[in-house]
N, C-alpha and C. Protein backbone atom coordinates (compact mmCIF):
# COMPACT_ATOMS: atom_id res chain seq x y z
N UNK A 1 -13.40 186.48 205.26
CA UNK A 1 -12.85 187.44 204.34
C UNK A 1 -13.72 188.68 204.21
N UNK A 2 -14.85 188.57 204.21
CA UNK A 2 -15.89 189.69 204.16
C UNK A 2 -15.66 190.62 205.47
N UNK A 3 -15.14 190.29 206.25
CA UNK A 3 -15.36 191.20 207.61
C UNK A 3 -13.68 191.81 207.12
N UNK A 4 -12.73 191.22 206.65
CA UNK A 4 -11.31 192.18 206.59
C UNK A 4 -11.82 192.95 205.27
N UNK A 5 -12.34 192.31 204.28
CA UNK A 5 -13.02 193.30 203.26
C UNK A 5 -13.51 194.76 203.36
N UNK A 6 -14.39 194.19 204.68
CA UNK A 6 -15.59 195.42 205.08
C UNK A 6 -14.17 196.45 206.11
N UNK A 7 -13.34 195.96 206.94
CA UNK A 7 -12.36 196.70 207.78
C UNK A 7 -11.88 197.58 206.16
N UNK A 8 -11.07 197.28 205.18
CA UNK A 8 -10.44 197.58 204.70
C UNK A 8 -11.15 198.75 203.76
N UNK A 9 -12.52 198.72 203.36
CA UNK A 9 -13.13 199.99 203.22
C UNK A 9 -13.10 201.01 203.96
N UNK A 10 -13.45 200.77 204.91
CA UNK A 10 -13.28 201.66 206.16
C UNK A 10 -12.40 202.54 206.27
N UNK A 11 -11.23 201.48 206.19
CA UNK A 11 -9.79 202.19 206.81
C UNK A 11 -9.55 202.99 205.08
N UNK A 12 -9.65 202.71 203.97
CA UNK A 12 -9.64 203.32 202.97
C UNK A 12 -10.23 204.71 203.18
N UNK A 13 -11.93 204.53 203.07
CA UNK A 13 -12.62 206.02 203.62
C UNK A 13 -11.58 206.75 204.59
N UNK A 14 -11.18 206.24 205.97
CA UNK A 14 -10.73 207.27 206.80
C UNK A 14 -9.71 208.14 206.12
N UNK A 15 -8.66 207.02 205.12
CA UNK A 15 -7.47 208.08 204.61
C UNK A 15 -7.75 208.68 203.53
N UNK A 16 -9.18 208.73 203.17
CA UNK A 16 -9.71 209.91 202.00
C UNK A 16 -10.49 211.04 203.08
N UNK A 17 -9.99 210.63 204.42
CA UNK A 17 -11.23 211.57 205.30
C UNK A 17 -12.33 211.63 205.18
N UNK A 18 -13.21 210.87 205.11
CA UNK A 18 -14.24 210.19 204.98
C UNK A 18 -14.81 209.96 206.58
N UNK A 19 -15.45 211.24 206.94
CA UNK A 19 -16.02 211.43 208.47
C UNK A 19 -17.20 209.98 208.50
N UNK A 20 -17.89 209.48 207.65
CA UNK A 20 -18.61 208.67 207.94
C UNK A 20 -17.69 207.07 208.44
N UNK A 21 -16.79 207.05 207.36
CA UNK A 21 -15.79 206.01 207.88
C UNK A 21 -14.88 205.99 209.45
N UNK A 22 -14.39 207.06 209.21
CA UNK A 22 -13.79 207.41 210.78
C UNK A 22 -14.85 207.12 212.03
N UNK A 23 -15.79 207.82 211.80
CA UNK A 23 -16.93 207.79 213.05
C UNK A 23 -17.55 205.59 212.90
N UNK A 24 -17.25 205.07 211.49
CA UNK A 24 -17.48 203.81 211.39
C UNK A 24 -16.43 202.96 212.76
N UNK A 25 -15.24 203.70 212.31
CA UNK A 25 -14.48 202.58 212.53
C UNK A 25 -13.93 203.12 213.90
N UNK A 26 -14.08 204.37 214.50
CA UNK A 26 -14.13 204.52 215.88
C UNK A 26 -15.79 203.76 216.93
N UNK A 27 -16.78 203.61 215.94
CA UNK A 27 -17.63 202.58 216.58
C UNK A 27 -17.51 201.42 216.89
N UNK A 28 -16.71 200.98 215.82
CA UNK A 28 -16.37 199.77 215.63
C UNK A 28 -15.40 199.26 217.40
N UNK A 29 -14.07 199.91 217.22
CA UNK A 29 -13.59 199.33 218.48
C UNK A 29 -13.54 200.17 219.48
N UNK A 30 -14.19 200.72 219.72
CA UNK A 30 -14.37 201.78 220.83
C UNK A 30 -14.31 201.25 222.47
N UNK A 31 -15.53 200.10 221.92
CA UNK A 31 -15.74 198.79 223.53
C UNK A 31 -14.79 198.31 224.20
N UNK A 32 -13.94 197.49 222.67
CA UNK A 32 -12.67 196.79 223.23
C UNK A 32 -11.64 197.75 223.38
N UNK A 33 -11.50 199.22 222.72
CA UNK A 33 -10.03 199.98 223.34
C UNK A 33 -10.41 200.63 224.53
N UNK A 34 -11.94 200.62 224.69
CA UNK A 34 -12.07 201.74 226.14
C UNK A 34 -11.77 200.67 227.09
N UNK A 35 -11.91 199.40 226.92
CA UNK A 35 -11.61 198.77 228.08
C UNK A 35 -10.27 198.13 228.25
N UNK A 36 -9.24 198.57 227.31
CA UNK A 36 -7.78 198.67 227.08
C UNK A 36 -7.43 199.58 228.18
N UNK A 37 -7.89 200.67 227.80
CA UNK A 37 -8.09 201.74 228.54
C UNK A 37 -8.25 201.64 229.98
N UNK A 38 -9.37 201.20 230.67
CA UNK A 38 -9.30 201.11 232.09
C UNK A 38 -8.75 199.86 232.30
N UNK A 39 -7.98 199.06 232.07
CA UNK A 39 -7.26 197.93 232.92
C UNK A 39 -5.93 199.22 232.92
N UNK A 40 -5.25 199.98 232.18
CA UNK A 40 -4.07 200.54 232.74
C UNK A 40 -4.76 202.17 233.67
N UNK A 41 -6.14 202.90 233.37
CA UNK A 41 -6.29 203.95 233.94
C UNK A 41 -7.27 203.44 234.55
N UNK A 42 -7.35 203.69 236.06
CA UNK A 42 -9.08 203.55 236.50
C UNK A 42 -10.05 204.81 236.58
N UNK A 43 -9.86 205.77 236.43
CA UNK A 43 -10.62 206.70 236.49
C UNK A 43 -10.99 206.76 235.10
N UNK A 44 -12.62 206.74 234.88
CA UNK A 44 -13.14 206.33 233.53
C UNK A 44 -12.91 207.94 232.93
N UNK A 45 -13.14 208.72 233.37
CA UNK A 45 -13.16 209.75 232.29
C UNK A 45 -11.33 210.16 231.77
N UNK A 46 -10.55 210.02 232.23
CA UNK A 46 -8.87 210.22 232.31
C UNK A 46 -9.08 208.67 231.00
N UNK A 47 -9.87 207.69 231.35
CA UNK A 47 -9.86 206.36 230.56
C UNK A 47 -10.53 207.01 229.13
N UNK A 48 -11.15 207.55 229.29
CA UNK A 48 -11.90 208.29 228.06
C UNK A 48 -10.93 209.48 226.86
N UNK A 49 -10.34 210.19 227.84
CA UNK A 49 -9.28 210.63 227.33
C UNK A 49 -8.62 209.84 226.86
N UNK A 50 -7.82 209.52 227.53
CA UNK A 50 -7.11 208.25 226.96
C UNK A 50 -7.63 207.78 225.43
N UNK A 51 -8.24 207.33 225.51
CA UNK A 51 -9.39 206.57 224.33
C UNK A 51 -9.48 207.51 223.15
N UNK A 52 -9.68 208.60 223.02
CA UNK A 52 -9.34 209.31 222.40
C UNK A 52 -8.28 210.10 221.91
N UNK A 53 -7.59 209.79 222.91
CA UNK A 53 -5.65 210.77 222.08
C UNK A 53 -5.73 209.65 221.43
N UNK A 54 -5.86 208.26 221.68
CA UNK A 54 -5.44 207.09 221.08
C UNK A 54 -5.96 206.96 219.76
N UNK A 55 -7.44 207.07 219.62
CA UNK A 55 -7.59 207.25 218.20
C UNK A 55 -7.47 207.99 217.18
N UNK A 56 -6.44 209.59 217.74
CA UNK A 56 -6.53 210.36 217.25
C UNK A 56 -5.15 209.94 216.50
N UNK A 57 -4.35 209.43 217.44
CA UNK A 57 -2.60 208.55 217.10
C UNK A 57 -3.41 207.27 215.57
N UNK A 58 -3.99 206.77 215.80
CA UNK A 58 -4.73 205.84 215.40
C UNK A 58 -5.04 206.33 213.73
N UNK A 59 -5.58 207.74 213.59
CA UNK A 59 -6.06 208.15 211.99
C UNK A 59 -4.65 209.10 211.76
N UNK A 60 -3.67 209.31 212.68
CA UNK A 60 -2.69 209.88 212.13
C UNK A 60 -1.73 208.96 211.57
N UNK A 61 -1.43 207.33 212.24
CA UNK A 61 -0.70 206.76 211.87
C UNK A 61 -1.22 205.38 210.69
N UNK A 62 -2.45 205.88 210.30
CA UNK A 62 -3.55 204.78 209.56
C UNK A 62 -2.86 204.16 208.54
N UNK A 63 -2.09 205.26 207.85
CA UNK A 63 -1.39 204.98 206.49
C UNK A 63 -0.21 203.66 206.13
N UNK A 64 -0.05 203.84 207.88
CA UNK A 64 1.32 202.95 208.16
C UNK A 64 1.03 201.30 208.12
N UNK A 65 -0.86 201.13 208.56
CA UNK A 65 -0.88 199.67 208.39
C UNK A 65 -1.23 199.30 207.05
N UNK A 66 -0.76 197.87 206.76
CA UNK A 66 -0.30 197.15 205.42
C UNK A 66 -1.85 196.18 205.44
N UNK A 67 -2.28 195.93 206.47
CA UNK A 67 -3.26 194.64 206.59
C UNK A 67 -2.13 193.18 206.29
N UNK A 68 -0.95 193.34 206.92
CA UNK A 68 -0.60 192.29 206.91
C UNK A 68 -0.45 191.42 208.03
N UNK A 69 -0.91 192.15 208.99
CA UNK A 69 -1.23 191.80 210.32
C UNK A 69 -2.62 192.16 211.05
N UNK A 70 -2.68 191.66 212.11
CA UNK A 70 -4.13 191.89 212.66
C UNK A 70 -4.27 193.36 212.86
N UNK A 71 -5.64 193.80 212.34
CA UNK A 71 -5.34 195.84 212.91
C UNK A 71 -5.77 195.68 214.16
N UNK A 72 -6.83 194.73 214.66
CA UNK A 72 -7.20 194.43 216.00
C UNK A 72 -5.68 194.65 217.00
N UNK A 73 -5.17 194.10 216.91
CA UNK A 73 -3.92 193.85 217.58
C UNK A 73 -2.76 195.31 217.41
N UNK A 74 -2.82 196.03 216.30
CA UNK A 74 -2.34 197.25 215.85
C UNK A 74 -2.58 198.51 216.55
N UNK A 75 -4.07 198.55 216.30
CA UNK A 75 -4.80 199.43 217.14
C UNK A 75 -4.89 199.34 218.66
N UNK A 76 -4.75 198.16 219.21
CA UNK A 76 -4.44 198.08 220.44
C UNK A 76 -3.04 198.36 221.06
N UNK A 77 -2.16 198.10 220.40
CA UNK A 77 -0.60 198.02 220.59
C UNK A 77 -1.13 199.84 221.21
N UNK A 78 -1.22 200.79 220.05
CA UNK A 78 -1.63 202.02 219.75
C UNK A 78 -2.01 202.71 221.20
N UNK A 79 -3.04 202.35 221.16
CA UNK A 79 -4.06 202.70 222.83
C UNK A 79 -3.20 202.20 223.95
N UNK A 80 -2.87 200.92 223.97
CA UNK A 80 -2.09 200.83 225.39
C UNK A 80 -0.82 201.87 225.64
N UNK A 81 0.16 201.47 224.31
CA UNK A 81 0.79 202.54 224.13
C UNK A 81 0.61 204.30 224.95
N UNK A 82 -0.40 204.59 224.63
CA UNK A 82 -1.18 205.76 224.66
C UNK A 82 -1.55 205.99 226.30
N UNK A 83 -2.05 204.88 226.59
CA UNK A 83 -1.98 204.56 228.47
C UNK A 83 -1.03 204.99 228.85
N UNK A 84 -0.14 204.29 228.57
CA UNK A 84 1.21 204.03 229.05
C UNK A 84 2.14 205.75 229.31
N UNK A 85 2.19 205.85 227.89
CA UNK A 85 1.82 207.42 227.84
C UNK A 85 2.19 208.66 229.27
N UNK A 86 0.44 208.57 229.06
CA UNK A 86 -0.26 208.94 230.06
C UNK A 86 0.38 208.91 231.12
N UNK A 87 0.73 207.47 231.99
CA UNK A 87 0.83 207.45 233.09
C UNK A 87 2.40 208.16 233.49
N UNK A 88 2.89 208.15 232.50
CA UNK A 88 4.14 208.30 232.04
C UNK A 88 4.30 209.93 232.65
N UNK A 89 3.41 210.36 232.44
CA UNK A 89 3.60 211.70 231.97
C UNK A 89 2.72 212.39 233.67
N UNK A 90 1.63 211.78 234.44
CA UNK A 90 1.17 212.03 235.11
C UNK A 90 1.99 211.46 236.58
N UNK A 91 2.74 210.67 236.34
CA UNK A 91 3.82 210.19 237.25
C UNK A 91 5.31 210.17 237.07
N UNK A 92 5.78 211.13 237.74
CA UNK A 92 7.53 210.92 237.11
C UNK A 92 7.97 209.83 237.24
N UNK A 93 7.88 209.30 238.22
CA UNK A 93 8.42 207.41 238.29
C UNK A 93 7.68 206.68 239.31
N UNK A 94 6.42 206.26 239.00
CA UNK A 94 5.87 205.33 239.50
C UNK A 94 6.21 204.24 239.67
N UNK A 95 7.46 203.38 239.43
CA UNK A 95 7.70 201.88 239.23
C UNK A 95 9.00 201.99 240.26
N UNK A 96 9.00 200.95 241.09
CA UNK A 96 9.85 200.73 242.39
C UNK A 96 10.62 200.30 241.45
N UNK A 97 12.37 200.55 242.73
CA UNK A 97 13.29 199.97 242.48
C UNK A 97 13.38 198.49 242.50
N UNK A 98 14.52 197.74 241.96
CA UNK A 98 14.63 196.44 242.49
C UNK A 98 15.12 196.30 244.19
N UNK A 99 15.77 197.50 244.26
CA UNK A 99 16.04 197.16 246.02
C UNK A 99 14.65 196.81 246.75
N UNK A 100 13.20 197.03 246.54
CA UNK A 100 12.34 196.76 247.70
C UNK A 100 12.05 194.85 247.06
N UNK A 101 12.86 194.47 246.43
CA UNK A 101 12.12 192.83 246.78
C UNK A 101 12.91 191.90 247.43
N UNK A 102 11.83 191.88 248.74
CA UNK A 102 12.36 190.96 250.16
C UNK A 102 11.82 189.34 250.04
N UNK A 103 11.37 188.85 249.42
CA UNK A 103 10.58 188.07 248.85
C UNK A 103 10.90 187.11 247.63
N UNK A 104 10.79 185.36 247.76
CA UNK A 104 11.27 184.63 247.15
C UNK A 104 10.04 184.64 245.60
N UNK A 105 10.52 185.53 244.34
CA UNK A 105 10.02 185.32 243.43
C UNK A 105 8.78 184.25 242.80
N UNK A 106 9.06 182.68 243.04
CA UNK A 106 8.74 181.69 242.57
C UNK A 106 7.61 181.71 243.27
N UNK A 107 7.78 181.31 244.42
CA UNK A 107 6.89 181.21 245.46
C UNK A 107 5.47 181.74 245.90
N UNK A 108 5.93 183.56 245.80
CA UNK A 108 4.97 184.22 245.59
C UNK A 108 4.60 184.14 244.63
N UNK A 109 5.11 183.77 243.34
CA UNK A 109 4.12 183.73 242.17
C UNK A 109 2.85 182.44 241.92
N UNK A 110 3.69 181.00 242.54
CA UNK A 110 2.81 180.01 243.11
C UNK A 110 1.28 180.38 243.66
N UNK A 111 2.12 180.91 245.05
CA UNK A 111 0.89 181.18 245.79
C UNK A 111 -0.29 181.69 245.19
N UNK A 112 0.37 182.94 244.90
CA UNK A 112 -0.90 184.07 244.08
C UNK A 112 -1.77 183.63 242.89
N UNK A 113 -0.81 183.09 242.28
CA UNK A 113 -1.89 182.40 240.76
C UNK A 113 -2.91 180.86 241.48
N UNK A 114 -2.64 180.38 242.33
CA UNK A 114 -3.37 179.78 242.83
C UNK A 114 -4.29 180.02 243.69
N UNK A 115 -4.29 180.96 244.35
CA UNK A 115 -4.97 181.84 245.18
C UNK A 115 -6.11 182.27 244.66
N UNK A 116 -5.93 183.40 243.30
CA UNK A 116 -6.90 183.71 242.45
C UNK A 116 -7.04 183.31 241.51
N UNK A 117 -5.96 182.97 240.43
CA UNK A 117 -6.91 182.19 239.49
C UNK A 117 -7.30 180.64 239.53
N UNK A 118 -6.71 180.02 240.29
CA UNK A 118 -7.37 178.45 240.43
C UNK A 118 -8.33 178.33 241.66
N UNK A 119 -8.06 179.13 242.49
CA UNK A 119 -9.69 179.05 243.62
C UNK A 119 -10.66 179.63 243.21
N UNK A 120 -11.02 180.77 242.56
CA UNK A 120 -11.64 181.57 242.54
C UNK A 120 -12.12 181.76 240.53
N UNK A 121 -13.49 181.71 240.22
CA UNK A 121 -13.80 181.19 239.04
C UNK A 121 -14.51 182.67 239.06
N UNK A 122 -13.06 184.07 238.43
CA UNK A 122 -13.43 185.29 238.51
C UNK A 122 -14.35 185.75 237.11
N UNK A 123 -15.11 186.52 237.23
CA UNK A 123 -16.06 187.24 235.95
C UNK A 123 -14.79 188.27 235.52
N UNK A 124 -14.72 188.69 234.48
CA UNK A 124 -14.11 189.66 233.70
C UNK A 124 -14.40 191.03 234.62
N UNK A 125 -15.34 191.55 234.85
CA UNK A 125 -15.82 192.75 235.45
C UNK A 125 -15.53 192.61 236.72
N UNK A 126 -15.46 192.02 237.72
CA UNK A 126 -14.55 191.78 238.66
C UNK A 126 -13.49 192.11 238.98
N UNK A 127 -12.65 190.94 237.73
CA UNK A 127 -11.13 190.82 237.77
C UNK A 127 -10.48 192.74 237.20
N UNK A 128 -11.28 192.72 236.48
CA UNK A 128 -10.85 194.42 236.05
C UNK A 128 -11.02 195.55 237.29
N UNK A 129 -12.21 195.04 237.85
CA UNK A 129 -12.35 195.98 238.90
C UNK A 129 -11.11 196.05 239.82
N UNK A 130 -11.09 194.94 240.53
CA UNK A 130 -9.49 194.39 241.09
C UNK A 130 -8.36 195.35 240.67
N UNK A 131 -8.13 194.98 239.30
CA UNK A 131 -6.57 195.79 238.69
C UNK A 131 -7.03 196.86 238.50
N UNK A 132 -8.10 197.43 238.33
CA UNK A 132 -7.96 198.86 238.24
C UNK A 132 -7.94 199.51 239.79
N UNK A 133 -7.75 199.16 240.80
CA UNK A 133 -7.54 199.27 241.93
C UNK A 133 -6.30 199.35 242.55
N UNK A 134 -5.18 198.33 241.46
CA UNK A 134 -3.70 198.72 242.24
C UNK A 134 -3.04 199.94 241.65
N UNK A 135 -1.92 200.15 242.02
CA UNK A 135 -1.39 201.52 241.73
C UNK A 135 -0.74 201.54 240.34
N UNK A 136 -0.74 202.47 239.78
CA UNK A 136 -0.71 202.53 238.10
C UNK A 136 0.64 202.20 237.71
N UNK A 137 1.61 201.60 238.76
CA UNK A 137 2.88 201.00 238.39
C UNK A 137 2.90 199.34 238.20
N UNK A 138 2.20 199.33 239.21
CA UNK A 138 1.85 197.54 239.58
C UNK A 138 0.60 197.54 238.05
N UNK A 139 -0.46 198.12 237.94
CA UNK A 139 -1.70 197.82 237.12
C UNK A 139 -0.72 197.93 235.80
N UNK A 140 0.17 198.87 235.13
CA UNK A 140 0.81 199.10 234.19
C UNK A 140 1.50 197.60 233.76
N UNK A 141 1.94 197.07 234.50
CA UNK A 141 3.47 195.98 234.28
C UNK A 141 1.89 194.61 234.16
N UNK A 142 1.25 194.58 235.12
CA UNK A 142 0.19 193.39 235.51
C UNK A 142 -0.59 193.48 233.69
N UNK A 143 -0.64 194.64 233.20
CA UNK A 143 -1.24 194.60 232.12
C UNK A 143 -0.47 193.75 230.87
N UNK A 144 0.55 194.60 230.86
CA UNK A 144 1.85 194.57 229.64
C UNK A 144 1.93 193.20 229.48
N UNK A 145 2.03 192.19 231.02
CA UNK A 145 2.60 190.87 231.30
C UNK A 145 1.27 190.41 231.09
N UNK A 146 0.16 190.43 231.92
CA UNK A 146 -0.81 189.09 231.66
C UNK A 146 -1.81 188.91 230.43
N UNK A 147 -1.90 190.52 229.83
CA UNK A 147 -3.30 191.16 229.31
C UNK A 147 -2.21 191.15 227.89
N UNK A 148 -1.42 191.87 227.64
CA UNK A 148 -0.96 192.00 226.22
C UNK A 148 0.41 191.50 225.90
N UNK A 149 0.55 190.62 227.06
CA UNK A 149 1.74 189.42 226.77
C UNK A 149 3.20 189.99 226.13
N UNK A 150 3.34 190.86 226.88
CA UNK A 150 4.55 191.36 226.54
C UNK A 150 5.70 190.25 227.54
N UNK A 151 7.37 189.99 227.06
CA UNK A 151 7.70 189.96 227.99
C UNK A 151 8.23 190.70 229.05
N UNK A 152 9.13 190.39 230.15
CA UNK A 152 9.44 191.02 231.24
C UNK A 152 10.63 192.27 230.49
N UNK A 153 11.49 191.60 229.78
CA UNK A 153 12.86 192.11 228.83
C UNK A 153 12.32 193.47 228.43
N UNK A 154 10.86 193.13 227.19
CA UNK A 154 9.72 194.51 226.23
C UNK A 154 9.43 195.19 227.64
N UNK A 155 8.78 195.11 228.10
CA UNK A 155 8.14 195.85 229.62
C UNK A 155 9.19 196.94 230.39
N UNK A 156 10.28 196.23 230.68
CA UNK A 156 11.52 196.95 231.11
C UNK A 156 11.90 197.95 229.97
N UNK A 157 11.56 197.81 228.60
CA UNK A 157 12.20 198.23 227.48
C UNK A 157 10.99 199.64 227.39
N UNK A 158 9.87 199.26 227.23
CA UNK A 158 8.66 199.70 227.07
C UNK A 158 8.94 201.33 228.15
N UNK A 159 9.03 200.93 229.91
CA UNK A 159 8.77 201.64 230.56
C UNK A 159 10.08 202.26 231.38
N UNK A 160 10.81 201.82 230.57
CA UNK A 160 12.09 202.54 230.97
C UNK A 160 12.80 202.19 232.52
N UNK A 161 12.42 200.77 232.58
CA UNK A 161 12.90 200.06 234.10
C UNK A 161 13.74 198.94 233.55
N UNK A 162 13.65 198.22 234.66
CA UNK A 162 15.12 197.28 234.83
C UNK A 162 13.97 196.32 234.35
N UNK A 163 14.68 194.91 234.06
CA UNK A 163 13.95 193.69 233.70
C UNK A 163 13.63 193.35 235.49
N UNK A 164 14.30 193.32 236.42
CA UNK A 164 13.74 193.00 237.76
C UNK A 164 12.70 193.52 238.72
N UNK A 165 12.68 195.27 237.49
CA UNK A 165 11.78 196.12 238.30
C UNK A 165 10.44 195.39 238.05
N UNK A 166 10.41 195.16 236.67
CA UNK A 166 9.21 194.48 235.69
C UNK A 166 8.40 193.60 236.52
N UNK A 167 9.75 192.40 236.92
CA UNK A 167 9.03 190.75 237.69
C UNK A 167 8.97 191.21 239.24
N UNK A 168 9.34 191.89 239.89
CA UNK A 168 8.97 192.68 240.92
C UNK A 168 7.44 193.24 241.21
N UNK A 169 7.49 193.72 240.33
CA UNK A 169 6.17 195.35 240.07
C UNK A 169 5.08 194.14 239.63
N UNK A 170 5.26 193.06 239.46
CA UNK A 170 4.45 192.13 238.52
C UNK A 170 3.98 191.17 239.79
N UNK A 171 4.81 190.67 240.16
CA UNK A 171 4.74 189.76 242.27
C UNK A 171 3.84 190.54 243.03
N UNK A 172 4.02 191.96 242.76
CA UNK A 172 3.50 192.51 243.93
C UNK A 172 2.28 192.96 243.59
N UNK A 173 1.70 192.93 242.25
CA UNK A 173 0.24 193.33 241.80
C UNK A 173 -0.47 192.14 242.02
N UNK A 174 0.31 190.94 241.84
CA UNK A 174 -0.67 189.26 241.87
C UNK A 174 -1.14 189.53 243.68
N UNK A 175 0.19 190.07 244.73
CA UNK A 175 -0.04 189.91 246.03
C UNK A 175 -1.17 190.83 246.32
N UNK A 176 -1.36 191.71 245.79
CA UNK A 176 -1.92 193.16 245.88
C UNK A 176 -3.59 192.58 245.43
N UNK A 177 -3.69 191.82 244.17
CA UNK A 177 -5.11 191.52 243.83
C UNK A 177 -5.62 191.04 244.58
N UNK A 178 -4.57 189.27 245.40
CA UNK A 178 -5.39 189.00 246.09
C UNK A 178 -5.75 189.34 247.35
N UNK A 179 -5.13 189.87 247.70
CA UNK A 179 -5.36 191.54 248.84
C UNK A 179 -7.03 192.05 249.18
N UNK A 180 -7.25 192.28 247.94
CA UNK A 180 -7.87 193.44 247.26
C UNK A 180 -9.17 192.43 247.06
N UNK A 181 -8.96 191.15 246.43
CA UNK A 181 -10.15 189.74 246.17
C UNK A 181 -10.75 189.60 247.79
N UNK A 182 -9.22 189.49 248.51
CA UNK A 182 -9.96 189.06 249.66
C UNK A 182 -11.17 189.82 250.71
N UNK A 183 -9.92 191.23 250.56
CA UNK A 183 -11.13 192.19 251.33
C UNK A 183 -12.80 191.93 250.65
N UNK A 184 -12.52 192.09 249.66
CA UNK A 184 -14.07 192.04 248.90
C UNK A 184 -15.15 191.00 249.07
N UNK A 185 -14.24 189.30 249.36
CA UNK A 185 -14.68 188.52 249.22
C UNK A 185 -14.23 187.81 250.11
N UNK A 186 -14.64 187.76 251.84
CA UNK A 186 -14.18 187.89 253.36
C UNK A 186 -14.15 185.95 252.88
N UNK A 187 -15.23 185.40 252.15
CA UNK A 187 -15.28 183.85 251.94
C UNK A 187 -14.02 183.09 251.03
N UNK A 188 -13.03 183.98 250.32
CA UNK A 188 -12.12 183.02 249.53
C UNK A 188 -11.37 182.47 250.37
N UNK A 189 -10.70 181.90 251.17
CA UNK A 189 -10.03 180.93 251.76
C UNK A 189 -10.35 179.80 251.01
C-alpha cells in the first residue's frame, strides 16, 4: 500500500504541476517505457523520442486515471500506443496483405516456438535485440501479441489490418527471429 500511496502523491503533484513530481515520476518509469519503446522502434534515439511524446500524452491525459487499475499497465498501454503511432505515421502501410501467406499457420507456429523458445534458454537483451531487428510491421504485431497480449481481433483493430494480416505478420516474425537467432548463433540446431 505504501508504494500506490507514494505513486498517488506523485501523480497528485504532477496535476498541481509540480515539476519536482513530474521529473519524480518520469524517473520513476522511464527504464521500463524506454524499453517499451525499443521492442516496437529499434533505433534508440527515434526510441527516445518516442519515450517522450509518450510522456508528454502521459501528463496530458493524467487526470483521466482513477487508480482503479494498474497505472503501470496505463502508462504503458500510453507509450506503446505512442510507438505504434509513430510507425504509423513513418510508414504508410507497413503490414502485408493476407494474400502473401503460402504457409500452413499451425505448423509454422509449432516449429518456431520450439525452435526458440524451448531450445534455446534466451537472456532478455538478446531476445530484444532479435525483435528489434525485424521490420516494424512484423516487430509491431510480435509485440502487441507476445509482449502486451493483445489479441489477434485488438491488433487488427489497433492497426487498421485484417485479423489474418495480424496471425500472418505474427508467423512470419517467429520465422524471421529464428532466422535472425540462427545467423547469430551458427550452434542452435
Amino acid at each position: 500500500m505504501e508504494k500506490k500511496d507514494h505513486l498517488k502523491e506523485i501523480v497528485e503533484g504532477c496535476l498541481k504541476g509540480e515539476r519536482r513530481s513530474q521529473e519524480a515520476l518520469f524517473k520513476q518509469f522511464y527504464g521500463k517505457m524506454f524499453a517499451v519503446c525499443l521492442r516496437y522502434i529499434s533505433d534508440r534515439d527515434t526510441a527516445q523520442e518516442v519515450l517522450q511524446e509518450g510522456f508528454i500524452k502521459v501528463f496530458d491525459k493524467l487526470e483521466h486515471f482513477d487508480f482503479k487499475g494498474s497505472f503501470d499497465g496505463w502508462i504503458r498501454r500510453i507509450i506503446a500506443n505512442t510507438a505504434i503511432d509513430t510507425i504509423r505515421k513513418n510508414k504508410r502501410s507497413p503490414f502485408l496483405s493476407d494474400q502473401d501467406t503460402d504457409f500452413k499457420q499451425d505448423a509454422v507456429d509449432e516449429m518456431v516456438e520450439k525452435e526458440i523458445f524451448n531450445t534455446i534458454n534466451l537472456k532478455a537483451e538478446v531476445a530484444l535485440e532479435a525483435v528489434s531487428k525485424l521490420s516494424p510491421a512484423y516487430r509491431t504485431v510480435f509485440n502487441l501479441y507476445v509482449m502486451e497480449d493483445y489479441s489477434h481481433k485488438e491488433i487488427a483493430e489497433i492497426l487498421g489490418i485484417n485479423e489474418g494480416t495480424s496471425k500472418s505478420n505474427l508467423a512470419k516474425a517467429k520465422m524471421n527471429l529464428q532466422r535472425i537467432l540462427k545467423e547469430k548463433y551458427k550452434n542452435i540446431d
